[in-house]
PDB file of N, CA and C in Angstrom:
ATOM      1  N   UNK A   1       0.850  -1.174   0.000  1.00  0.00           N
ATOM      2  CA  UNK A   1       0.000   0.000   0.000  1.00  0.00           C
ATOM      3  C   UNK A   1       0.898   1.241   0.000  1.00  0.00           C
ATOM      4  N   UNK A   2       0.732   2.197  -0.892  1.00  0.00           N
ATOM      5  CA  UNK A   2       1.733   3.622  -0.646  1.00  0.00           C
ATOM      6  C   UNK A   2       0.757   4.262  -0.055  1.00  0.00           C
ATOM      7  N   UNK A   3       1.273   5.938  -0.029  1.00  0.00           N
ATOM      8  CA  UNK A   3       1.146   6.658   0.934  1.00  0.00           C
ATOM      9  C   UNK A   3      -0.779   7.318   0.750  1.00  0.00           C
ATOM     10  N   UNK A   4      -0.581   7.085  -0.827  1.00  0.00           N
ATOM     11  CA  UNK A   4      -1.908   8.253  -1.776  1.00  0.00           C
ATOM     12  C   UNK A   4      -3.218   6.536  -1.132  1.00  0.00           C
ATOM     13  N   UNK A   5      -2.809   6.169  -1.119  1.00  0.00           N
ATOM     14  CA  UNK A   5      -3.496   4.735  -0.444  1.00  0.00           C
ATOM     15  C   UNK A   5      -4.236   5.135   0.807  1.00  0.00           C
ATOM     16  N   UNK A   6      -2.913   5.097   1.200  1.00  0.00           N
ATOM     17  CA  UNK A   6      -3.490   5.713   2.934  1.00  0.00           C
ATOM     18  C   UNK A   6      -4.519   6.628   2.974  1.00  0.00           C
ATOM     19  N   UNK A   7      -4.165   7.618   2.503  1.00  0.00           N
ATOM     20  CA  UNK A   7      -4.802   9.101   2.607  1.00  0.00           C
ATOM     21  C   UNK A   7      -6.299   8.429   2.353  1.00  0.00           C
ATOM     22  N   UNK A   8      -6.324   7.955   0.797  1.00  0.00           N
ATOM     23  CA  UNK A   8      -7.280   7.578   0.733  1.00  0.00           C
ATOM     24  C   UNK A   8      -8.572   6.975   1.224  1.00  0.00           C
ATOM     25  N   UNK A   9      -8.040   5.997   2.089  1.00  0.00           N
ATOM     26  CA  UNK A   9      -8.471   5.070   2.797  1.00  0.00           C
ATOM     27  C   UNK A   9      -8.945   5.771   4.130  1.00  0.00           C
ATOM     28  N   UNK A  10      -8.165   6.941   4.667  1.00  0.00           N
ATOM     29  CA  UNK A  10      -8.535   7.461   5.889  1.00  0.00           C
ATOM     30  C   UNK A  10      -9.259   8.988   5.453  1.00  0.00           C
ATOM     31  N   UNK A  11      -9.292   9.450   4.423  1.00  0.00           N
ATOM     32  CA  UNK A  11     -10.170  10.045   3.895  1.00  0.00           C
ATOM     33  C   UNK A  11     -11.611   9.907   3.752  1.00  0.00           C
ATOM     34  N   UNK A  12     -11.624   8.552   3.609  1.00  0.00           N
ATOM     35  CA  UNK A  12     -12.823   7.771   2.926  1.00  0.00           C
ATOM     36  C   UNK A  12     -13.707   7.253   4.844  1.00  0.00           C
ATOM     37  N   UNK A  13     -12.668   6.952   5.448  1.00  0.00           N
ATOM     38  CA  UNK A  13     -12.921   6.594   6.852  1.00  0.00           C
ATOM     39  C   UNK A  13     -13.619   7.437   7.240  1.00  0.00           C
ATOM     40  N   UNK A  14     -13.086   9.260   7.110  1.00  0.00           N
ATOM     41  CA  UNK A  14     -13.685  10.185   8.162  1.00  0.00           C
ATOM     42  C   UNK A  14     -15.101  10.250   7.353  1.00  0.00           C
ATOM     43  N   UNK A  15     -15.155  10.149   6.441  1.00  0.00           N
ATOM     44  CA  UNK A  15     -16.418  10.423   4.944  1.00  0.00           C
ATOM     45  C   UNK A  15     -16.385  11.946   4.355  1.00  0.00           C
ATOM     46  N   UNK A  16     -14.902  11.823   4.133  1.00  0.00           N
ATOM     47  CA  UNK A  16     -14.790  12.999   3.884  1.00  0.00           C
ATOM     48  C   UNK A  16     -14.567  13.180   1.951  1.00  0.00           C
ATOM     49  N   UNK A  17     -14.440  14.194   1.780  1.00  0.00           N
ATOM     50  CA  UNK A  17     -14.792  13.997  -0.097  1.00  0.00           C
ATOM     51  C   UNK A  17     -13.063  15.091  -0.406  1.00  0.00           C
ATOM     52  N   UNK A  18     -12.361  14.588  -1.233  1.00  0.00           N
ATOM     53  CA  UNK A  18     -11.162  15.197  -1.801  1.00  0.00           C
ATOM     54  C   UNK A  18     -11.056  16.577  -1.083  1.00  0.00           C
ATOM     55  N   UNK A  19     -12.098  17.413  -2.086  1.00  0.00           N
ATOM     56  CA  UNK A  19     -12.984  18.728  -1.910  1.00  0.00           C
ATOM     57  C   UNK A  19     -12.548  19.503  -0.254  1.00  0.00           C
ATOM     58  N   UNK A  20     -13.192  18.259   0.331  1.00  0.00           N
ATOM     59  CA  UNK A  20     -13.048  18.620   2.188  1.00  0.00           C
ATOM     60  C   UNK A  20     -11.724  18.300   2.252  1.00  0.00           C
ATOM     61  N   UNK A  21     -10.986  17.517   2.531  1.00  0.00           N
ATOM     62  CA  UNK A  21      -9.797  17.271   2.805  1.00  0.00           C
ATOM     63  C   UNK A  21      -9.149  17.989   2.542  1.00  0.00           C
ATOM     64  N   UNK A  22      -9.081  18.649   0.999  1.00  0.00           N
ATOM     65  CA  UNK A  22      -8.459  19.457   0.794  1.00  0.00           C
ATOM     66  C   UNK A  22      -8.169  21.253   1.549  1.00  0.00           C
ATOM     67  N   UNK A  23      -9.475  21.421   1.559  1.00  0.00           N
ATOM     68  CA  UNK A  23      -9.873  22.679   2.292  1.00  0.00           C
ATOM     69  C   UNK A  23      -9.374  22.382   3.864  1.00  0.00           C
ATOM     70  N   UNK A  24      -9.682  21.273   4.679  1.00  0.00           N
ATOM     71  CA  UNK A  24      -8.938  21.363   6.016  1.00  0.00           C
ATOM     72  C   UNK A  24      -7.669  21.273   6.153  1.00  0.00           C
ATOM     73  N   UNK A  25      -6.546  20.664   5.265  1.00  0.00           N
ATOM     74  CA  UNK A  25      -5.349  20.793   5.095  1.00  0.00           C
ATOM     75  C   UNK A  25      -4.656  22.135   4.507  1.00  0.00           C
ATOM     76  N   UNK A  26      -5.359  22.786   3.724  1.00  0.00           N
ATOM     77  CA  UNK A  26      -4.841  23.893   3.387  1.00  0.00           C
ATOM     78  C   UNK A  26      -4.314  23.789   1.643  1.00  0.00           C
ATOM     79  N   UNK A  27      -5.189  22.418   1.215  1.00  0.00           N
ATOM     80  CA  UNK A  27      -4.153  22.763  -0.427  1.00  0.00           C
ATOM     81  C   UNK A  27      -5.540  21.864  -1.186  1.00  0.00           C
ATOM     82  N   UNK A  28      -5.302  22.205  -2.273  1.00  0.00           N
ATOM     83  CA  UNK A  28      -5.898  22.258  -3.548  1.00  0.00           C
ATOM     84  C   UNK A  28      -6.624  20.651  -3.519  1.00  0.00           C
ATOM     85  N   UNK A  29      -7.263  21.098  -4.393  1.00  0.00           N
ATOM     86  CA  UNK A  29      -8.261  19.079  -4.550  1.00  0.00           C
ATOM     87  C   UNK A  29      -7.655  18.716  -5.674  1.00  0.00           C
ATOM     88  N   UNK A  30      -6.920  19.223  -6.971  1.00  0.00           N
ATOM     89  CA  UNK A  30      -6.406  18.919  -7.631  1.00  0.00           C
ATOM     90  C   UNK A  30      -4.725  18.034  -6.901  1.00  0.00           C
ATOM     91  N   UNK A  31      -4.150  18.295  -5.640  1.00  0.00           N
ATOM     92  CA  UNK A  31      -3.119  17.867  -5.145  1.00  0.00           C
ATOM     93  C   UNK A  31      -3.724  17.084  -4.410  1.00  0.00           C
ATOM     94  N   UNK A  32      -4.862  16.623  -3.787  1.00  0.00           N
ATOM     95  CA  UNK A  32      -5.155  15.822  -3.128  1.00  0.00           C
ATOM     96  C   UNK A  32      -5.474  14.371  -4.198  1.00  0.00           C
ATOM     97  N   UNK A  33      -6.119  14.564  -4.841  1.00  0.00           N
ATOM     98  CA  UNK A  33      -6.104  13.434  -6.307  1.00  0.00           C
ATOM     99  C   UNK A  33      -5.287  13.006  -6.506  1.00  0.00           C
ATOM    100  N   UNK A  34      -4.256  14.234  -6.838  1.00  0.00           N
ATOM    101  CA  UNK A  34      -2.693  13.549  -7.987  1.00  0.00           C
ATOM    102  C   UNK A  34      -2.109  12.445  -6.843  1.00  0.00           C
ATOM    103  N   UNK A  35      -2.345  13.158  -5.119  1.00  0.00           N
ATOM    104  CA  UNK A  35      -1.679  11.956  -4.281  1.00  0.00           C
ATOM    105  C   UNK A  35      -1.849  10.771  -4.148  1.00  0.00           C
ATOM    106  N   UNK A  36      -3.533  10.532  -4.167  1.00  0.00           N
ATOM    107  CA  UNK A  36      -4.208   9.376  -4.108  1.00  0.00           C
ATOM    108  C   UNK A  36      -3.941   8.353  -5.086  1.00  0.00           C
ATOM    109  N   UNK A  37      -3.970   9.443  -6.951  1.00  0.00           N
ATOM    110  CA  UNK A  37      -3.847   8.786  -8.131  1.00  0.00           C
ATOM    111  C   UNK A  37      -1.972   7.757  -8.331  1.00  0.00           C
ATOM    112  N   UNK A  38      -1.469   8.883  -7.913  1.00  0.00           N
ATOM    113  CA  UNK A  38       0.103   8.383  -8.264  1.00  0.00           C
ATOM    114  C   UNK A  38       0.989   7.862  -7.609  1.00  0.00           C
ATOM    115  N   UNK A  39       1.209   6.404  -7.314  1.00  0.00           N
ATOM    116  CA  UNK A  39       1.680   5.612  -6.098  1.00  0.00           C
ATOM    117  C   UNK A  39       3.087   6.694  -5.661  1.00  0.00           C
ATOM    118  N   UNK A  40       3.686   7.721  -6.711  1.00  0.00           N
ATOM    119  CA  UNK A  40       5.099   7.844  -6.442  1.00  0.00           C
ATOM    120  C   UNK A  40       5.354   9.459  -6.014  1.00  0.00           C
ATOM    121  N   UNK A  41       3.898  10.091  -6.095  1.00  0.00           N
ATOM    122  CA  UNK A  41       3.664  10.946  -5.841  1.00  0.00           C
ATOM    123  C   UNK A  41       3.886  11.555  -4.394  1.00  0.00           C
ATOM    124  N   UNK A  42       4.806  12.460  -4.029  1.00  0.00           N
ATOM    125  CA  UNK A  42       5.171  12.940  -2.679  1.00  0.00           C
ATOM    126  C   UNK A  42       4.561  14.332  -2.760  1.00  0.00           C
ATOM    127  N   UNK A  43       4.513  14.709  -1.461  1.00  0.00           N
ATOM    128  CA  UNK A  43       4.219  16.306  -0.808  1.00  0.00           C
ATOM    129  C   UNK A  43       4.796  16.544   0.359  1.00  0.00           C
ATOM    130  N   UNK A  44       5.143  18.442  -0.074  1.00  0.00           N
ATOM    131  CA  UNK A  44       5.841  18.936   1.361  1.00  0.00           C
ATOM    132  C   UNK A  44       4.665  19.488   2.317  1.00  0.00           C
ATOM    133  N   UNK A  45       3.629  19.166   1.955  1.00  0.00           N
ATOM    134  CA  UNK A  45       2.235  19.512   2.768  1.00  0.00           C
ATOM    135  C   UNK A  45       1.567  18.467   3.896  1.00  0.00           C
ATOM    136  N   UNK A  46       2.308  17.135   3.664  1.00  0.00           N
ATOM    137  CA  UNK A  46       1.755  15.763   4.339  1.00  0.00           C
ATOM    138  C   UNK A  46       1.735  16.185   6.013  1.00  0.00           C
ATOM    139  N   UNK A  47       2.067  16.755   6.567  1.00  0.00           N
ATOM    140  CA  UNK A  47       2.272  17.274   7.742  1.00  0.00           C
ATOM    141  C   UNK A  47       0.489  17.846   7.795  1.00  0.00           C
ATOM    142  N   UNK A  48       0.365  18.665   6.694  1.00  0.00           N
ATOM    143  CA  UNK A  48      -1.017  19.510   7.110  1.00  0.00           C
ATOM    144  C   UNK A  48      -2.415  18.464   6.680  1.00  0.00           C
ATOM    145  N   UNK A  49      -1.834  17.703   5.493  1.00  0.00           N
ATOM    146  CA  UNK A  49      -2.803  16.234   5.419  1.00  0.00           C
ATOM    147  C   UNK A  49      -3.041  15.436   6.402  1.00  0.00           C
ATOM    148  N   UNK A  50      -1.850  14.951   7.083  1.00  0.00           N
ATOM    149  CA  UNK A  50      -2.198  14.216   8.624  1.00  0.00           C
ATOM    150  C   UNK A  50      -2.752  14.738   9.364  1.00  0.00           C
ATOM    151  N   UNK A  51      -2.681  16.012   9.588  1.00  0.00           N
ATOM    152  CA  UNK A  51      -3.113  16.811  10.526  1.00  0.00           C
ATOM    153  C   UNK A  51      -4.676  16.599  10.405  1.00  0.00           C
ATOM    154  N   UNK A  52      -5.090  16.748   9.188  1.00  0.00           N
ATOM    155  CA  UNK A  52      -6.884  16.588   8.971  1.00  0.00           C
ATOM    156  C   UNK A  52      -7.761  15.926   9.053  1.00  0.00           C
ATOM    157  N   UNK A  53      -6.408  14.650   8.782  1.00  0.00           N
ATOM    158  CA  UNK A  53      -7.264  12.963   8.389  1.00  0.00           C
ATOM    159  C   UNK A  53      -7.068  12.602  10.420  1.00  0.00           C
ATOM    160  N   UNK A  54      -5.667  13.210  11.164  1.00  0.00           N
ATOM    161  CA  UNK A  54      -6.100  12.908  12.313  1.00  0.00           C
ATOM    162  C   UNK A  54      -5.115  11.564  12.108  1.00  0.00           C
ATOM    163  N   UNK A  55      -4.351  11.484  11.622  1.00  0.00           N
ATOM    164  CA  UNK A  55      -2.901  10.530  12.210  1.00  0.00           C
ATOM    165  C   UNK A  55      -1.894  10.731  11.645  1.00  0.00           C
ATOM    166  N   UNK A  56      -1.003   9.837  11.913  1.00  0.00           N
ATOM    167  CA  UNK A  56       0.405  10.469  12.111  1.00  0.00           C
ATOM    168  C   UNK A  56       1.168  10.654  10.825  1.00  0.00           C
ATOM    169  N   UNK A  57       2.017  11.540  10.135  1.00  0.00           N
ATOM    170  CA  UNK A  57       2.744  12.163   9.146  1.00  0.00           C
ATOM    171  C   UNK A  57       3.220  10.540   8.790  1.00  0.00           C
ATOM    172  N   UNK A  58       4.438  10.357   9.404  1.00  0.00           N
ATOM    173  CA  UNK A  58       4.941   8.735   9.393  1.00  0.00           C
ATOM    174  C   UNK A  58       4.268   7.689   8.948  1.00  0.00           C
ATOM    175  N   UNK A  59       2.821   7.247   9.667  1.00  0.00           N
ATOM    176  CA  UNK A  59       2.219   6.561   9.056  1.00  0.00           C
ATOM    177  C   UNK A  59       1.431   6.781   7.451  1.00  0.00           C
ATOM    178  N   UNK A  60       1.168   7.945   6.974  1.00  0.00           N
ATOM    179  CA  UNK A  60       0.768   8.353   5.694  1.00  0.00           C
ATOM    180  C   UNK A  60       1.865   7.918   4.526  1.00  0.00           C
ATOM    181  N   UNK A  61       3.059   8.326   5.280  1.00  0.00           N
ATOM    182  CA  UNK A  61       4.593   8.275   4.564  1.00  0.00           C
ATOM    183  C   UNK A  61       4.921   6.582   4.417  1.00  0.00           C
ATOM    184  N   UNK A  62       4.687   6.143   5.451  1.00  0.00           N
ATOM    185  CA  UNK A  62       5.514   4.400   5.222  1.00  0.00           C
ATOM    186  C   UNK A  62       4.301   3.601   6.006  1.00  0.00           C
ATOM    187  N   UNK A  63       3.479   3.885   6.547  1.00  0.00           N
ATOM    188  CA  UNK A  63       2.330   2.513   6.636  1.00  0.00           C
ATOM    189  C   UNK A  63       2.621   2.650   8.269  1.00  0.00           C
ATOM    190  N   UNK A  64       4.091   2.822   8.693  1.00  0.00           N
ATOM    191  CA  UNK A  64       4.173   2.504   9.851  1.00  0.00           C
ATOM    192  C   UNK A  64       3.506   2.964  11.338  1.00  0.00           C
ATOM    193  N   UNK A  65       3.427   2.144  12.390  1.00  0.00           N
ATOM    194  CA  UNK A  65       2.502   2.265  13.482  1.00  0.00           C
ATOM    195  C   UNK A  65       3.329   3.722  14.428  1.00  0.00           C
ATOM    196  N   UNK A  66       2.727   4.188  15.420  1.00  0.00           N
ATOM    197  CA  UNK A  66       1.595   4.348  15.489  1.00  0.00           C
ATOM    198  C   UNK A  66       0.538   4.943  14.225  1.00  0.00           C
ATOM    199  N   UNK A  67      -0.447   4.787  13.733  1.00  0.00           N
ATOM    200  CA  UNK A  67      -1.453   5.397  13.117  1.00  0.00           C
ATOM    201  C   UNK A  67      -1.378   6.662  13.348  1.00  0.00           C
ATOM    202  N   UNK A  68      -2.062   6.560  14.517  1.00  0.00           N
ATOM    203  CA  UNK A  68      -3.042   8.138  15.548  1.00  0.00           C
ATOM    204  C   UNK A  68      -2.361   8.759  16.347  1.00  0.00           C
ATOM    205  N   UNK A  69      -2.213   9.458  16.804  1.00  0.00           N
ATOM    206  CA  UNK A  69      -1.105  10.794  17.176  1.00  0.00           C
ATOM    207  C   UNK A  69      -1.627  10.176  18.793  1.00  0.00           C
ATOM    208  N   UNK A  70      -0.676  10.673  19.763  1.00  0.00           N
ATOM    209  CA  UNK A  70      -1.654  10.391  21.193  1.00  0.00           C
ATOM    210  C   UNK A  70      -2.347  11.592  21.481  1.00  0.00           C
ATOM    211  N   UNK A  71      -3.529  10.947  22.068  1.00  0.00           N
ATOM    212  CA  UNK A  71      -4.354  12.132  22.019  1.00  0.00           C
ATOM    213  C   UNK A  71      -4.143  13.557  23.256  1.00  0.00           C
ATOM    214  N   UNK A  72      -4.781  14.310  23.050  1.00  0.00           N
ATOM    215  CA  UNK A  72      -4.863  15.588  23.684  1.00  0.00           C
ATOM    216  C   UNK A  72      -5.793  15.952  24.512  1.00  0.00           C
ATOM    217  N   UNK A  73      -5.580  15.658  25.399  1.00  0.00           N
ATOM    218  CA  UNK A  73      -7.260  16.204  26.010  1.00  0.00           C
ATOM    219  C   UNK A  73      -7.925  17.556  25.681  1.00  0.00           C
ATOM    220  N   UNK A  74      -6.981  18.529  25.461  1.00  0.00           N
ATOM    221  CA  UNK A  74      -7.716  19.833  25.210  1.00  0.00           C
ATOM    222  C   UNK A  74      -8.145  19.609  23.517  1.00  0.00           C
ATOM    223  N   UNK A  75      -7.761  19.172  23.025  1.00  0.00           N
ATOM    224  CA  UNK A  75      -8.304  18.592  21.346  1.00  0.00           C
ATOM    225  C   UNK A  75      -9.771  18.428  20.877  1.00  0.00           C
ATOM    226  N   UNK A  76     -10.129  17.540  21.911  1.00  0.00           N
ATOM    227  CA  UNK A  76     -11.479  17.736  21.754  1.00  0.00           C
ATOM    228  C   UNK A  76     -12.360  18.159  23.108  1.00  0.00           C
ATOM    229  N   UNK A  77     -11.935  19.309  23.408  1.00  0.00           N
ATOM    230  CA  UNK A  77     -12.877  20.303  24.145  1.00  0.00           C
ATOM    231  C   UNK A  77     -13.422  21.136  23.202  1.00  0.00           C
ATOM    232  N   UNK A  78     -14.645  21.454  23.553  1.00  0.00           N
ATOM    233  CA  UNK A  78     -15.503  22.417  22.682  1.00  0.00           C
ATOM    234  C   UNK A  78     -15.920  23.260  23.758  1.00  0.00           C
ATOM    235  N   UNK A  79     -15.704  25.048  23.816  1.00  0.00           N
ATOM    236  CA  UNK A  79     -16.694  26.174  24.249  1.00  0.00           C
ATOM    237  C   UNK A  79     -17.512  26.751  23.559  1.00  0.00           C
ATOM    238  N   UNK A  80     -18.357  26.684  23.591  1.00  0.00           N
ATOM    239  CA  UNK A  80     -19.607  26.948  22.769  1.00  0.00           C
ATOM    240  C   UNK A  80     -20.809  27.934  23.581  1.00  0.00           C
ATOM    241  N   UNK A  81     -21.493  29.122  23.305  1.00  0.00           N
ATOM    242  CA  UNK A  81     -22.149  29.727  23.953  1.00  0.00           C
ATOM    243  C   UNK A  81     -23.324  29.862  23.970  1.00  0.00           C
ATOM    244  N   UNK A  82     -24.028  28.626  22.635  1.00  0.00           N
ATOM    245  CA  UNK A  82     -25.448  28.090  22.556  1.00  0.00           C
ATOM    246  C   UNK A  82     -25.083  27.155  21.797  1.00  0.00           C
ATOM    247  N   UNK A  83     -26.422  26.206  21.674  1.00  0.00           N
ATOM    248  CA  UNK A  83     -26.619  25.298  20.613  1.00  0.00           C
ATOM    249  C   UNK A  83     -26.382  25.531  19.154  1.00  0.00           C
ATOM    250  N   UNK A  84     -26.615  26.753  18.949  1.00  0.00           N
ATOM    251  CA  UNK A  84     -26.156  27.376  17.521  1.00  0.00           C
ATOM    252  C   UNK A  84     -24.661  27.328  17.291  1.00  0.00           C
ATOM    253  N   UNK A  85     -24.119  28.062  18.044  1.00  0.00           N
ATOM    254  CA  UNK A  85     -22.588  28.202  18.348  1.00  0.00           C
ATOM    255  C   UNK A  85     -21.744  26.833  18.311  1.00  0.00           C
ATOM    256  N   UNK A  86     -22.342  25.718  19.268  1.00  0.00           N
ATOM    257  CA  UNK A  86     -22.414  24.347  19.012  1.00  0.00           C
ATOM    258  C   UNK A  86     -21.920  23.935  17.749  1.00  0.00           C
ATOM    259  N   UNK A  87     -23.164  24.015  17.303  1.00  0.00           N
ATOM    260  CA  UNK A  87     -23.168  23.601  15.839  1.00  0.00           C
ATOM    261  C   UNK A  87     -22.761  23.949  15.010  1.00  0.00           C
ATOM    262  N   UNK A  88     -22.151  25.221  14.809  1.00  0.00           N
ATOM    263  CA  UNK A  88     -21.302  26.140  13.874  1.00  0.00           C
ATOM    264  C   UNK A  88     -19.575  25.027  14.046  1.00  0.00           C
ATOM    265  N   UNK A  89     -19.523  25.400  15.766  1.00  0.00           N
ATOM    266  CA  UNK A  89     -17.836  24.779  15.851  1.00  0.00           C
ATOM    267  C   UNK A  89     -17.842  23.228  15.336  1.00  0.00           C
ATOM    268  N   UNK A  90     -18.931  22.547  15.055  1.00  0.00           N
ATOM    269  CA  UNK A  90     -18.979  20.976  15.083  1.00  0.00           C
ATOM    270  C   UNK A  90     -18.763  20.482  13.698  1.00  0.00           C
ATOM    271  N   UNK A  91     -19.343  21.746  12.427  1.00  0.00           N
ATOM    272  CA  UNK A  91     -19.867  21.520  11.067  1.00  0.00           C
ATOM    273  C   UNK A  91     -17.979  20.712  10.711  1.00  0.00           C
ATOM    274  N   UNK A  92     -17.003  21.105  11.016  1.00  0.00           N
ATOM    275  CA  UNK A  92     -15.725  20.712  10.480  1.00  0.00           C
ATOM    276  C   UNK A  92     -15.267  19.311  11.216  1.00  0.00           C
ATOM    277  N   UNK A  93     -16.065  18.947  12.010  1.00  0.00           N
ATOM    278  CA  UNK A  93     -15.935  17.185  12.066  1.00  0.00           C
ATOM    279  C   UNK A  93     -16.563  16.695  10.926  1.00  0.00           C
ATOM    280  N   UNK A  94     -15.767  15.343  10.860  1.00  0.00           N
ATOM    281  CA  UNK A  94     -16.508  14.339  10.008  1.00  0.00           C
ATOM    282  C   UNK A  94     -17.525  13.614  10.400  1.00  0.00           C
ATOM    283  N   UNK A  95     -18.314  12.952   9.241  1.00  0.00           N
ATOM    284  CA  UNK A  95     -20.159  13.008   9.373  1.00  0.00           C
ATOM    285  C   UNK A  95     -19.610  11.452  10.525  1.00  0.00           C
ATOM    286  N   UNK A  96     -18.612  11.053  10.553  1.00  0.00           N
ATOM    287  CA  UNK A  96     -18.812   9.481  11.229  1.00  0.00           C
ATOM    288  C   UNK A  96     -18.615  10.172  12.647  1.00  0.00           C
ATOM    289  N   UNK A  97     -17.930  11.496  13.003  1.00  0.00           N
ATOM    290  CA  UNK A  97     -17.349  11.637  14.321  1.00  0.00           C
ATOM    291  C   UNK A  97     -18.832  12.446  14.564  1.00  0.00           C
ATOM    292  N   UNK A  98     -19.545  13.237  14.362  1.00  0.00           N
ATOM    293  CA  UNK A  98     -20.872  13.666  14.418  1.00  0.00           C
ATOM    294  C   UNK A  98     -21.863  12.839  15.108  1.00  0.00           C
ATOM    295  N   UNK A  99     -21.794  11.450  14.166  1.00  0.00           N
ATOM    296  CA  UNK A  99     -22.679  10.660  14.472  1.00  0.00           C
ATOM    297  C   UNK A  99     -22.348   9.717  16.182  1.00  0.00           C
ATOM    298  N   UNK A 100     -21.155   9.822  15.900  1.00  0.00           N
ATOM    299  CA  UNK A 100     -20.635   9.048  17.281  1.00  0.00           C
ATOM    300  C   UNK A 100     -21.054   9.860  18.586  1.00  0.00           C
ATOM    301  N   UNK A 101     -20.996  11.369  18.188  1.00  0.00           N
ATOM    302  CA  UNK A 101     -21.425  12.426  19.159  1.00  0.00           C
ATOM    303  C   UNK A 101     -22.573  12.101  19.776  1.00  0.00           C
ATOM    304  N   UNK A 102     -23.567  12.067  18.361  1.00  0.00           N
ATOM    305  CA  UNK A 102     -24.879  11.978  18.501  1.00  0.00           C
ATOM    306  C   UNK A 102     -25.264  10.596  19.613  1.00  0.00           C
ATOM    307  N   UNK A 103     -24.762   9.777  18.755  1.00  0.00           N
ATOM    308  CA  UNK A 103     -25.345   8.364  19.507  1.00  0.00           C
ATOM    309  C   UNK A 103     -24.791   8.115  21.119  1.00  0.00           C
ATOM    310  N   UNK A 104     -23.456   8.717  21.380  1.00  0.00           N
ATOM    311  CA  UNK A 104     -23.266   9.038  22.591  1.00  0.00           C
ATOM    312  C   UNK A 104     -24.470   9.718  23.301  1.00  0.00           C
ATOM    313  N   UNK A 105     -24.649  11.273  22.827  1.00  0.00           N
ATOM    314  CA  UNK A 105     -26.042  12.082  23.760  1.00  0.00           C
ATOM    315  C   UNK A 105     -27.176  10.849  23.934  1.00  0.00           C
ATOM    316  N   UNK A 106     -26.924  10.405  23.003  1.00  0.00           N
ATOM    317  CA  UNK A 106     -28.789   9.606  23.490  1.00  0.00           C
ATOM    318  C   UNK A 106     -28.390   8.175  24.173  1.00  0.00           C
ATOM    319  N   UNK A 107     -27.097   7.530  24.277  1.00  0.00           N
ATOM    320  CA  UNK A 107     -26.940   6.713  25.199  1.00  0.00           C
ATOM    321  C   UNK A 107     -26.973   7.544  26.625  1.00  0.00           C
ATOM    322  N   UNK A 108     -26.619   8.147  26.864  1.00  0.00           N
ATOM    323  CA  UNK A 108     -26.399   8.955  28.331  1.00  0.00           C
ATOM    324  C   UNK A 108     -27.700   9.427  28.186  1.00  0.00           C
ATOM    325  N   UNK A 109     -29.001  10.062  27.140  1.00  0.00           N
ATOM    326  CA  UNK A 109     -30.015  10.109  27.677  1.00  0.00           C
ATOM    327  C   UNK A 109     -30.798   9.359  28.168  1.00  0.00           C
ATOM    328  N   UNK A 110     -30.755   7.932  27.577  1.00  0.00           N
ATOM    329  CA  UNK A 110     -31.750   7.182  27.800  1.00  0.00           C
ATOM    330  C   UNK A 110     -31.100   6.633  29.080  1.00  0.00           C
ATOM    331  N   UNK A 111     -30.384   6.800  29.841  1.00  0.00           N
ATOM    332  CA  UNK A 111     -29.415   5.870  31.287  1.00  0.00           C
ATOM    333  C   UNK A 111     -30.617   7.144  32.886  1.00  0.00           C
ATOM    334  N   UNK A 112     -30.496   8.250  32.094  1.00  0.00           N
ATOM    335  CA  UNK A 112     -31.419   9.294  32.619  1.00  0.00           C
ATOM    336  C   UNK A 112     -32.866   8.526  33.041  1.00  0.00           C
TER     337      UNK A 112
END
């Protein structure tokens, strides 16, 4: 598996579309393609690609473990000053991390 593999694959994980990926990393959807398309294809941007997809530079580059960065606790804190506000800071997760949100609130509601 090369690197445009990876991306791919963890692109496809968050359900995210070229388009998005591209825009949270900071570079073009035309460079996000050529990576995916061309096993031999490198970038000096993979730093801001990992950063989006949410694991590690290294692993994008050579397959190798760890994957996932260790996590942060302040990473996923959210301040938010309504439900609107909420939902504004949330729109830049991916639809699978959304849903995990979701189905969390209503396990802890229904324990209520």
């Amino acid at each position: 598996m090369n690197m445009g593999t990876r991306i791919r694959e963890e692109r496809e994980a968050l359900g995210l579309t070229q388009e998005e990926l591209a825009r949270r990393a900071g570079v073009s959807r035309t460079m996000i393609s050529e990576i995916e398309k061309d096993p031999n294809r490198g970038t000096t941007r993979l730093v801001a690609i990992a950063r989006a997809l949410k694991v590690e530079p290294a692993y994008l580059e050579s397959g190798k473990e760890p994957k996932h960065p260790a996590i942060d606790p302040l990473a996923s804190y959210v301040s938010a000053s309504s439900l609107d506000d909420l939902a504004q800071k949330l729109i830049g997760k991916g639809d699978k991390e959304i849903a995990k949100l979701l189905q969390r609130i209503l396990e802890l509601k229904s324990r209520k």
